[in-house]
Protein backbone atom coordinates (compact mmCIF):
# COMPACT_ATOMS: atom_id res chain seq x y z
CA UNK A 1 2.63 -112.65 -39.15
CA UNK A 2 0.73 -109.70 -40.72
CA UNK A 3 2.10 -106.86 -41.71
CA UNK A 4 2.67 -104.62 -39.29
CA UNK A 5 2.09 -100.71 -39.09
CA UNK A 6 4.06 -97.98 -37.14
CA UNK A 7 3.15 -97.15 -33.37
CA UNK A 8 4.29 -94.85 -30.60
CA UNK A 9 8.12 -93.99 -30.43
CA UNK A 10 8.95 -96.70 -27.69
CA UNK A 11 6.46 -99.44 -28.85
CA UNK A 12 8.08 -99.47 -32.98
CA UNK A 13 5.70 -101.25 -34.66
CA UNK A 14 2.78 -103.45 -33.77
CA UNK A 15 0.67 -106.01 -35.69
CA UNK A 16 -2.42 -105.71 -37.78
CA UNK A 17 -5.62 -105.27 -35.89
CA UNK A 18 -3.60 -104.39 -32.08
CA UNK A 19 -5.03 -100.72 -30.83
CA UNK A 20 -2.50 -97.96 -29.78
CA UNK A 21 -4.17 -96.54 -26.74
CA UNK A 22 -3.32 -94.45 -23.61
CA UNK A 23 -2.77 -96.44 -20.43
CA UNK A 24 -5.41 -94.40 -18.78
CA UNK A 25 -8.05 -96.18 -21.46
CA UNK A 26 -6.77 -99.22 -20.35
CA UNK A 27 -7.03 -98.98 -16.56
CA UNK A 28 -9.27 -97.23 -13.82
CA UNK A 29 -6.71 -95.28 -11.57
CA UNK A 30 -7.96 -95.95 -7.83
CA UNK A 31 -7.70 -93.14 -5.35
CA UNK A 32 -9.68 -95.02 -1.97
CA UNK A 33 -8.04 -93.68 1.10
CA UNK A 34 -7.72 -95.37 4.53
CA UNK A 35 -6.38 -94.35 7.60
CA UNK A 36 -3.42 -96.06 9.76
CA UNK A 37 -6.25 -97.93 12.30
CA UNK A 38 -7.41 -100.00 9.70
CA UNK A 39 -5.88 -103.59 9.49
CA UNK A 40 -5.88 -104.07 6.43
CA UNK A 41 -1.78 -105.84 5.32
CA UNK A 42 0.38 -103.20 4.18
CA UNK A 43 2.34 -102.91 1.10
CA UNK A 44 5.60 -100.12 0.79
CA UNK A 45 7.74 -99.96 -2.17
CA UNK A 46 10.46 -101.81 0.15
CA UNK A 47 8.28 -104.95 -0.63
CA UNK A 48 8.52 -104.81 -4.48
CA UNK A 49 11.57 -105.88 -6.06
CA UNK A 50 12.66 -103.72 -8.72
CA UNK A 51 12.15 -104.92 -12.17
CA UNK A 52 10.79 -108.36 -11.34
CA UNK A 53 7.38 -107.65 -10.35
CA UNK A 54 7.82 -110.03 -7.76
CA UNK A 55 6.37 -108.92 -3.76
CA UNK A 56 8.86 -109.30 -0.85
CA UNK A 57 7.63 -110.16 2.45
CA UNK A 58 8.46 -108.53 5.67
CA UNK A 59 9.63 -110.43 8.13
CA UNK A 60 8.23 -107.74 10.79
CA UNK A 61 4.76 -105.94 10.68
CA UNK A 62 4.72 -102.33 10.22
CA UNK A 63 2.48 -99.98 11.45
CA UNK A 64 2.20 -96.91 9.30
CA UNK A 65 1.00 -93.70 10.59
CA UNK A 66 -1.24 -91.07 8.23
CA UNK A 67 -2.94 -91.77 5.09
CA UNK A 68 -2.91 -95.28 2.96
CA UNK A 69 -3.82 -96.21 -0.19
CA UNK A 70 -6.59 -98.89 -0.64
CA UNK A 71 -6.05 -101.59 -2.75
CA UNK A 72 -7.34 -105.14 -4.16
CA UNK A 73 -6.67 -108.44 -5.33
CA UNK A 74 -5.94 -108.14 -8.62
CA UNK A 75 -5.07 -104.43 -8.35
CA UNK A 76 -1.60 -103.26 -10.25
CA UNK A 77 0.74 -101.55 -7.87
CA UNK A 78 3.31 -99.07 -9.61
CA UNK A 79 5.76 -97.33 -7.84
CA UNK A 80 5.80 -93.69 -9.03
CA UNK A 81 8.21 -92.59 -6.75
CA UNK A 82 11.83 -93.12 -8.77
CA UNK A 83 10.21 -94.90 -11.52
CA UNK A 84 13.81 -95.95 -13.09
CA UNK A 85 13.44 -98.55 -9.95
CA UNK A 86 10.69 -99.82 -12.43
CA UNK A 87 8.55 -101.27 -9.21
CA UNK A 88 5.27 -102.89 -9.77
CA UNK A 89 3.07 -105.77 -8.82
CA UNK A 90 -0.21 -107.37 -8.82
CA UNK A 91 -1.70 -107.72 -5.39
CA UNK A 92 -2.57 -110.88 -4.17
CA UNK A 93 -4.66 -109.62 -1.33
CA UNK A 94 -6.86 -106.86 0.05
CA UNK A 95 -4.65 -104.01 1.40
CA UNK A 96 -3.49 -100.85 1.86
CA UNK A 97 -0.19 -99.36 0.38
CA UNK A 98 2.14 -96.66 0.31
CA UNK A 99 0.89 -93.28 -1.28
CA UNK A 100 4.17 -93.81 -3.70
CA UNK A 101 1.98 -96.74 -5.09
CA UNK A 102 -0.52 -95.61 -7.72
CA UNK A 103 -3.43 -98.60 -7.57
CA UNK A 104 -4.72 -99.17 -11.28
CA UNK A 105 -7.24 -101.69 -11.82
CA UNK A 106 -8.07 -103.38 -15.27
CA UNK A 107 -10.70 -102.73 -17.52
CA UNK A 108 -11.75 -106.35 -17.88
CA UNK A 109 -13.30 -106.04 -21.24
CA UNK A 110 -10.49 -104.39 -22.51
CA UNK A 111 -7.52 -104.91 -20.30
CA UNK A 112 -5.43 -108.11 -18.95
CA UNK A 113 -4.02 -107.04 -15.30
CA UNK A 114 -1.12 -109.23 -15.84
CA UNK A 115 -0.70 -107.65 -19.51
CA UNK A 116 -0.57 -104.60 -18.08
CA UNK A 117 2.18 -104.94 -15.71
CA UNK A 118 4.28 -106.41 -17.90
CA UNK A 119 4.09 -103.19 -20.14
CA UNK A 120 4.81 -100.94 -17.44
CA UNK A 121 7.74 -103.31 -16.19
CA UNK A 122 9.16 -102.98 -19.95
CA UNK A 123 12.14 -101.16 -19.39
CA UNK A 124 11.59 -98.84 -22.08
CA UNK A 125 8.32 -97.64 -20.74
CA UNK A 126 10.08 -97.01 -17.75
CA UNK A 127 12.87 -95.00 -19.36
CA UNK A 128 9.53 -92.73 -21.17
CA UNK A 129 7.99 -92.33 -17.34
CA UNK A 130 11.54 -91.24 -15.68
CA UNK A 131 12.08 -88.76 -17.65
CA UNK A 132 8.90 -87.12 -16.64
CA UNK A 133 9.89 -87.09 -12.57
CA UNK A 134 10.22 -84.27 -10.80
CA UNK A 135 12.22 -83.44 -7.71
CA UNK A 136 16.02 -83.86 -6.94
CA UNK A 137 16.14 -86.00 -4.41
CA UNK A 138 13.17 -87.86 -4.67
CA UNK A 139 11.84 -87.98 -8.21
CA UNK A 140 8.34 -88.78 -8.84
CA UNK A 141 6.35 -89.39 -11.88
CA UNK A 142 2.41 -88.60 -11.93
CA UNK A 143 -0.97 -90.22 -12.97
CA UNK A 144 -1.49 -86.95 -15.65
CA UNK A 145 1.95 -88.00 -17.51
CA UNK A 146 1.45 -92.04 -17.01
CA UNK A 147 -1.84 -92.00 -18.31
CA UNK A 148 -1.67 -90.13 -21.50
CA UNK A 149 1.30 -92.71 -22.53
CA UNK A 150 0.47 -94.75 -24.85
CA UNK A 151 0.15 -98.58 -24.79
CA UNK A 152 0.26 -101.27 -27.66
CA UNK A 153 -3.33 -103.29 -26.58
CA UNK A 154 -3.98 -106.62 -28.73
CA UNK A 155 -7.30 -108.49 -28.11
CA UNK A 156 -8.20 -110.04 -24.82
CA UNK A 157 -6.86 -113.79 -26.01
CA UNK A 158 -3.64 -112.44 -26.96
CA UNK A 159 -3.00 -110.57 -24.02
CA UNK A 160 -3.80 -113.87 -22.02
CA UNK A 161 -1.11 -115.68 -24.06
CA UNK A 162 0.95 -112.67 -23.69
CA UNK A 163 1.06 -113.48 -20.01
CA UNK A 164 1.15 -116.84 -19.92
CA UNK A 165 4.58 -116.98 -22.12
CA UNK A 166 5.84 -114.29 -19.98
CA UNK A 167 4.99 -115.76 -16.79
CA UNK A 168 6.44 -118.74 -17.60
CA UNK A 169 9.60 -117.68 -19.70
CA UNK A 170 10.61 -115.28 -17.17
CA UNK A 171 10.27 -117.79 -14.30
CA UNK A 172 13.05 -119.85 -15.75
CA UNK A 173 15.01 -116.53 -16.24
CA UNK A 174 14.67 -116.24 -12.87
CA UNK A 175 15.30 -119.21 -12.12
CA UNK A 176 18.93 -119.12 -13.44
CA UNK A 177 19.56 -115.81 -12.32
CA UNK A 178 18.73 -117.29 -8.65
CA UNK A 179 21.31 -120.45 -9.55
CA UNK A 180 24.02 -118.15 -10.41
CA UNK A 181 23.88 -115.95 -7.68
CA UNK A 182 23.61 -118.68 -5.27
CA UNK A 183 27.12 -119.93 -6.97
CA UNK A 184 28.85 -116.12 -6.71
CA UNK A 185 27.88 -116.54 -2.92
CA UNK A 186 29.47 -119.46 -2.53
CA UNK A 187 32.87 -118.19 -4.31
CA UNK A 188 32.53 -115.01 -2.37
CA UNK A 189 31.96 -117.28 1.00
CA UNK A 190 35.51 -119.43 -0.16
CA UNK A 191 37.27 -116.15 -0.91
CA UNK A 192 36.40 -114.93 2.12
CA UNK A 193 37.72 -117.81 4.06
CA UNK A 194 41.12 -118.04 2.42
CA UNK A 195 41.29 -114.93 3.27
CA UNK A 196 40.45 -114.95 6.72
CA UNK A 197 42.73 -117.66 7.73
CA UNK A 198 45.92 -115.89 6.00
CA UNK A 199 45.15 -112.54 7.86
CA UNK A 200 44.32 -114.07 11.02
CA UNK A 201 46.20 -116.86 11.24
CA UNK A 202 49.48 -116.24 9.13
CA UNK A 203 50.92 -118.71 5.87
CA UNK A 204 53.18 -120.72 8.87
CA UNK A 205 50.72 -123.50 9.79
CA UNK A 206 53.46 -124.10 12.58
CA UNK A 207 53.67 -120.67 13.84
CA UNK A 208 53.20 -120.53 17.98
CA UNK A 209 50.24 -119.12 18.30
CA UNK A 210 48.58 -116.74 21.74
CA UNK A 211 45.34 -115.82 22.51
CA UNK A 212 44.71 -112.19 21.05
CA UNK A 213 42.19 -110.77 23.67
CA UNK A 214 39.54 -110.17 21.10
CA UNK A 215 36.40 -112.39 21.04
CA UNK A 216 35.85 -112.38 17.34
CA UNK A 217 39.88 -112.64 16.25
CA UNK A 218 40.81 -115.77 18.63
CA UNK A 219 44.38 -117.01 18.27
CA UNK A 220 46.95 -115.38 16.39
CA UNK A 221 50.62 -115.74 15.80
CA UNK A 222 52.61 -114.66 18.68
CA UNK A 223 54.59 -112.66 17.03
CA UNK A 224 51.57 -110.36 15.67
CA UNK A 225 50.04 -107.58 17.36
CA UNK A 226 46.57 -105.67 17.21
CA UNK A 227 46.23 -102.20 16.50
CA UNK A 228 43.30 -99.71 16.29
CA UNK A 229 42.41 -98.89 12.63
CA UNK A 230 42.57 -95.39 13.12
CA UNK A 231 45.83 -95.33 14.56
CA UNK A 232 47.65 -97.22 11.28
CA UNK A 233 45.37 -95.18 8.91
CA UNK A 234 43.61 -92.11 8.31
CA UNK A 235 39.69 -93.15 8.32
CA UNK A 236 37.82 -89.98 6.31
CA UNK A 237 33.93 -89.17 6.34
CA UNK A 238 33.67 -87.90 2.36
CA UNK A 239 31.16 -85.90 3.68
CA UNK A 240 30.74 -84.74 7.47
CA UNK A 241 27.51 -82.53 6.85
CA UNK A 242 26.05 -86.03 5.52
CA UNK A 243 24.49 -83.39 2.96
CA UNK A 244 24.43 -84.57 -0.80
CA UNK A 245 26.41 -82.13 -3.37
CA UNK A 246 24.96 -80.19 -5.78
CA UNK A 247 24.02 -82.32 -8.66
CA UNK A 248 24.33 -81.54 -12.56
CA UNK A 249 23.01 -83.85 -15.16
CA UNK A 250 25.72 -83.84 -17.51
CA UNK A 251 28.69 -82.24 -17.16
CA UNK A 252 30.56 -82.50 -13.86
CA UNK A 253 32.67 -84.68 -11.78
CA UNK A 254 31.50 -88.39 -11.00
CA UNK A 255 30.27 -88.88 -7.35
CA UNK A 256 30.20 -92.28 -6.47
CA UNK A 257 28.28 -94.69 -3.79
CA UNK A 258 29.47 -98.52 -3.55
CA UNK A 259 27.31 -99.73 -6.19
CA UNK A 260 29.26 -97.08 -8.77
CA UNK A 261 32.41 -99.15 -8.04
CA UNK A 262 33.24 -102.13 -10.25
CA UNK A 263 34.95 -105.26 -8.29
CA UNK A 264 38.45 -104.08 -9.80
CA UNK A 265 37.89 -100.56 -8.31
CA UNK A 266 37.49 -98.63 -11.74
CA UNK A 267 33.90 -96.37 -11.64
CA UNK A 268 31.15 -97.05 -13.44
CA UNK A 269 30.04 -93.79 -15.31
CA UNK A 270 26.86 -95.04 -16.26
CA UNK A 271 25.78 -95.22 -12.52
CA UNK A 272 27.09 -92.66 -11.32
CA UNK A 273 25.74 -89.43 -10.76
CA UNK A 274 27.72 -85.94 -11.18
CA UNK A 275 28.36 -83.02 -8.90
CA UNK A 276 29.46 -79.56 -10.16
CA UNK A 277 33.16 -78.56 -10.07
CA UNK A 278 32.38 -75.56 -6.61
CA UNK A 279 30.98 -78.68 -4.93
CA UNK A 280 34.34 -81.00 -5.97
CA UNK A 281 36.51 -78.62 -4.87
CA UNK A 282 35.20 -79.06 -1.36
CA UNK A 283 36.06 -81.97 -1.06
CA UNK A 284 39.57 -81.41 -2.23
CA UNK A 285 40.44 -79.25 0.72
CA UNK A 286 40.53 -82.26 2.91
CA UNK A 287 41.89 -84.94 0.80
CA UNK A 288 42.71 -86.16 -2.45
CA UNK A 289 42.32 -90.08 -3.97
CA UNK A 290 45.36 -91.72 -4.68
CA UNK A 291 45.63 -94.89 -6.37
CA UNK A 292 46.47 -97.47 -2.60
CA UNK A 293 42.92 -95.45 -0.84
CA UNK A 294 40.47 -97.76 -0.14
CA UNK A 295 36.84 -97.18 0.05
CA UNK A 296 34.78 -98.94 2.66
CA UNK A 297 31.36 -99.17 2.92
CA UNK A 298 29.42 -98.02 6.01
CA UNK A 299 25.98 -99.43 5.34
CA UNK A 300 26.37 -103.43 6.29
CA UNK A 301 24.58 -104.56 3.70
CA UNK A 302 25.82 -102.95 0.70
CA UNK A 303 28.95 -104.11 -0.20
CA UNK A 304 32.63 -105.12 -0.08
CA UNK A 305 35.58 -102.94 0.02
CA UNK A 306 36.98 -101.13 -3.43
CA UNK A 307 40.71 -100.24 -3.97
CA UNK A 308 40.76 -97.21 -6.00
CA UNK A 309 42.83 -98.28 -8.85
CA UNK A 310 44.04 -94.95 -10.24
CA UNK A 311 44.42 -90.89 -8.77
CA UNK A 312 41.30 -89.68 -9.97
CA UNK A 313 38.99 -86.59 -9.46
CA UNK A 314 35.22 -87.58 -7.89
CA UNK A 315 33.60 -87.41 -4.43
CA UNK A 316 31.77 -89.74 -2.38
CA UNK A 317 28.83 -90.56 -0.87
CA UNK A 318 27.98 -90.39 2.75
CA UNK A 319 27.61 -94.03 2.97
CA UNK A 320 31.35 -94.74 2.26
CA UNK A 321 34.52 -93.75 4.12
CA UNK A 322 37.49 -93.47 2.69
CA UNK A 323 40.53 -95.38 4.04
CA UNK A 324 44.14 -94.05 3.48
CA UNK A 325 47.26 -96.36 5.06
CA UNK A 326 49.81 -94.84 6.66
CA UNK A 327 52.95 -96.56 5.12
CA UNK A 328 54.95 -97.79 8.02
CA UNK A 329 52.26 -98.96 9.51
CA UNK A 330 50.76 -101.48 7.12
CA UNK A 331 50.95 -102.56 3.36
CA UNK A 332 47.28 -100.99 1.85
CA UNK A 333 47.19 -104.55 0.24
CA UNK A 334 47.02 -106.23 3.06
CA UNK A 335 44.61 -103.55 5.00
CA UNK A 336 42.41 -104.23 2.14
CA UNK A 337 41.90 -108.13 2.71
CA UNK A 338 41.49 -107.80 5.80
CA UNK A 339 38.44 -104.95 5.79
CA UNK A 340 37.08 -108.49 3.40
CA UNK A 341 37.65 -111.21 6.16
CA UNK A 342 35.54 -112.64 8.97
CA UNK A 343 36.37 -110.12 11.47
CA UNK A 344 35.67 -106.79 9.97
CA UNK A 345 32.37 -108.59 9.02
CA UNK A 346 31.29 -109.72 12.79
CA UNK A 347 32.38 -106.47 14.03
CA UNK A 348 30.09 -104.69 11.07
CA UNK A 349 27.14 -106.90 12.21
CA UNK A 350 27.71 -106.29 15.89
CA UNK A 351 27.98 -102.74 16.21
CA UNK A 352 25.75 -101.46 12.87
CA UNK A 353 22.97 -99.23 14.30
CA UNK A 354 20.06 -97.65 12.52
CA UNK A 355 16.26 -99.08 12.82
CA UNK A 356 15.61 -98.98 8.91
CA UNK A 357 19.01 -99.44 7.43
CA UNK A 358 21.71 -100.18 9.59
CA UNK A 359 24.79 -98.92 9.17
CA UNK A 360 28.50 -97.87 10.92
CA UNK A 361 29.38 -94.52 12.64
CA UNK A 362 32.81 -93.39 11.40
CA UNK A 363 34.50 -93.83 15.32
CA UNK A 364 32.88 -97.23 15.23
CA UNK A 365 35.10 -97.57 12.44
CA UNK A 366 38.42 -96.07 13.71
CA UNK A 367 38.08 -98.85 16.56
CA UNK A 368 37.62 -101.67 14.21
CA UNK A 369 40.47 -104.33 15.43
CA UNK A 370 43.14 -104.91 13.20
CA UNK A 371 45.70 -107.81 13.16
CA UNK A 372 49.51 -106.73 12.69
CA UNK A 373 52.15 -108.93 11.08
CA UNK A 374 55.72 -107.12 10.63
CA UNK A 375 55.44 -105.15 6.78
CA UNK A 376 57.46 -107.91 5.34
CA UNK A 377 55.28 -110.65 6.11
CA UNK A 378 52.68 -108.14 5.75
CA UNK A 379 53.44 -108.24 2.22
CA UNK A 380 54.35 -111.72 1.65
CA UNK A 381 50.37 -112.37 2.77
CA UNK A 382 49.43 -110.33 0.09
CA UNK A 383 50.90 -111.35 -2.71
CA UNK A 384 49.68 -115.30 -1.57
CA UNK A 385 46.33 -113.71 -1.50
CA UNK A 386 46.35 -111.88 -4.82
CA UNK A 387 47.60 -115.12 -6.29
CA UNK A 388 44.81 -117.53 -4.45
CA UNK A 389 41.99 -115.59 -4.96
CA UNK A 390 42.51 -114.51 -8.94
CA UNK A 391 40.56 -117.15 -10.08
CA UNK A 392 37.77 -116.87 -7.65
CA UNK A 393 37.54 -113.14 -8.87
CA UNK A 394 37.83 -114.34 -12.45
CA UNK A 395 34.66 -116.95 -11.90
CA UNK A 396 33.05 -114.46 -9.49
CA UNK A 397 33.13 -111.57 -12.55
CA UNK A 398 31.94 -114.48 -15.13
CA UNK A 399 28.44 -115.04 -13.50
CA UNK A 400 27.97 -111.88 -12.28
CA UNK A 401 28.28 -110.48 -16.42
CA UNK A 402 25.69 -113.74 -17.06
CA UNK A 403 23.61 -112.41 -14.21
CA UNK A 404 23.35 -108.92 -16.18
CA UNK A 405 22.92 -111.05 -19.60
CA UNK A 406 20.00 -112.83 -18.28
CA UNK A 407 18.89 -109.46 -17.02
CA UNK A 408 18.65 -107.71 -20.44
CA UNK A 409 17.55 -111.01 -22.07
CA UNK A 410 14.57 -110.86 -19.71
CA UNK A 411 14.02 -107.50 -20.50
CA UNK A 412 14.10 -107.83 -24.79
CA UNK A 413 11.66 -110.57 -24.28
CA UNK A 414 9.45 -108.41 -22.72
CA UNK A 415 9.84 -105.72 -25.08
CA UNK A 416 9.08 -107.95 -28.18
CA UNK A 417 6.51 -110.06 -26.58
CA UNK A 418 4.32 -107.07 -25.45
CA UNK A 419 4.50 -104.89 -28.52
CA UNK A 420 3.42 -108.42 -30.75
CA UNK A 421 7.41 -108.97 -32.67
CA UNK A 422 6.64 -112.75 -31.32
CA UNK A 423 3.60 -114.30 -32.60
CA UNK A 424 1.83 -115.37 -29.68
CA UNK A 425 -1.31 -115.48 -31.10
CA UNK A 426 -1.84 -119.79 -30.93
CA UNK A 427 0.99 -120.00 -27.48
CA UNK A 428 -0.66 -122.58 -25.62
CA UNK A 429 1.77 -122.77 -22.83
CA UNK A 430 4.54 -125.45 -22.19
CA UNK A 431 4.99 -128.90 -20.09
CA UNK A 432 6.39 -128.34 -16.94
């Protein structure tokens, strides 16, 4: 390889004869508007996973009202509305999109569409467009900023076998990412069953069992009962005015959603946003977090319950509520495998409202069913549990950190592919 010289901050340095040029030299930004009567497929940013550059289909047409953004085949679709979601594709058909899509087409003597989006997928492109956004709540970048960025741009040919090595290389990435998480639902579907049957149906497989009333529960012991969740706990909306906090960028108090909560309940700081100490304080009027509260999701879809592992000082989001036992009423232990067994998840899916995400009102909530042992055997099912299900967590917590490995593999290989620190220059592709 040549000797190389130095380029823009992100890009390090490139090879011999490569061009450092702004994107907008590189692509024609398209601005064709069309209205919502014309019938032309639509394309929102809900249909572009983030950081793949894969499209999603709907399963259900949508019908957008206003103005559209007109697109075509071969058109690059980036997502300039929270660009840290790092959303872009190439279209595969004539349509219209979102406004939040800007549609930049390739100069085709100079450009490679497929080059292209793999430089604005790079993650550190990405991290050079976010901090451009503006807005609070919804951050957007702009064509001025995006365009005067500047792009490492080899010849034509190399571009070509840019994309073909990342096309394919990033397919098997996928590929195993796709294995793996097939295999964490399968542990989480096991878990979820050993769990179900010792919540529901006791450790005594010769227990005498009676019909509990409840369509979704079945039989249960005959010695257990069924109580109202909010009657053996105290079920808390974080935030009744459904209002977010004011936010601060570096100093401040964590406030957490369910994706800021590891699987062992500890927070992850690096997700997590932060609210300023007036807006904490709030909060702390109504409750505090001890170190037995559990945090349940309210949006179906998102996520399991946490256990707060430790008394700690951060608020959280709308879509959570926040669970405290009472004591003599049930071991927070057991509450917490059951809020992860079949029942609390048909009673999620049957009652979740909402047209574009669905999620759970916080009465819906307070009348989930819950099954009653005595608090001895209470306990006795949790410590079984916590014993059955360690290694499931163990092998569950192994693929999800190869998950994240593959991830950031995925994303170095497109960093040193499209700034030319792997020779690509004679890639010919590889048997399939």
């Amino acid at each position: 390889m040549e000797k190389r010289e130095k380029s823009h901050d992100w890009i390090g340095q490139i090879p011999i004869g490569w061009q450092r040029v702004k994107l907008k030299y590189a692509v024609i930004p398209i601005n064709e508007k069309v209205s919502s009567e014309s019938l032309l497929k639509y394309v929102g940013l809900e249909n572009i996973e983030s950081k793949t550059g894969k499209y999603i289909e709907n399963e259900e047409s949508i019908n957008v009202d206003g103005i559209s953004n007109r697109f075509k085949v071969g058109d690059i679709l980036f997502g300039k509305l929270r660009p840290y979601l790092s959303k872009c594709i190439i279209a595969e058909f004539d349509g219209k999109g979102t406004t939040e899509l800007l549609i930049l087409r390739q100069k085709k003597l100079t450009s490679l569409n497929r080059f292209i989006k793999y430089i604005v997928l790079n993650e550190k492109f990405i991290d050079v467009i976010n901090s451009s956004t503006y807005g609070a709540k919804m951050p957007r970048a702009n064509w001025d900023f995006i365009g005067e960025q500047v792009i490492p741009l080899p010849s034509l040919n190399v571009q070509f076998n840019i994309a073909d090595f990342l096309d394919q290389k990033t397919s098997e990435i996928d590929a195993l990412i796709a294995d793996k998480e097939k295999l964490i639902e399968l542990l989480e579907e096991k878990r979820q069953a050993i769990i179900t049957e010792a919540v529901t149906k006791g450790l005594n497989p010769d227990a005498k069992m009676k019909d509990s009333g409840v369509e979704w529960i079945g039989e249960i012991p005959e010695h257990w009962n069924i109580a109202k969740l909010g009657l053996i706990s105290n079920v808390i909306d974080p935030e009744p005015s459904h209002r977010a906090p004011s936010m601060k960028k570096d100093n401040g108090f964590p406030y957490v959603g369910i994706r800021d909560l590891n699987r062992d309940g500890s927070i992850n700081l690096d997700t997590a946003r932060m609210i300023e100490e007036e807006s904490l304080l709030k909060q702390e009027k109504r409750f505090t977090i001890e170190n037995t509260d559990i945090v349940f999701c309210r949006v179906a879809t998102l996520g399991l319950p946490r256990i707060i592992k430790k008394e700690t000082r951060l608020a959280l989001s709308a879509t959570l509520s926040l669970i405290k036992h009472k004591p003599t009423k049930i071991d927070y232990e057991f509450l917490f495998y059951y809020l992860d067994s079949l029942p609390i998840k048909i009673q999620t899916e049957l009652f979740s409202t909402g047209s574009t995400r669905k999620s759970l009102g916080m009465e819906t909530i307070r009348k989930f069913d819950i099954i009653l042992p005595d608090l001895e055997e209470q306990k006795i099912i949790s410590d079984h549990l916590r014993e059955k299900t360690v290694e499931l967590e163990k092998l569950i917590l192994t693929q999800s950190a190869l998950i994240e490995n593959l991830k950031e593999y995925r994303q170095s290989l497109i960093y040193e592919a499209v700034t030319g620190k792997i020779d690509l220059r004679n890639y010919k592709g590889e048997e399939v």
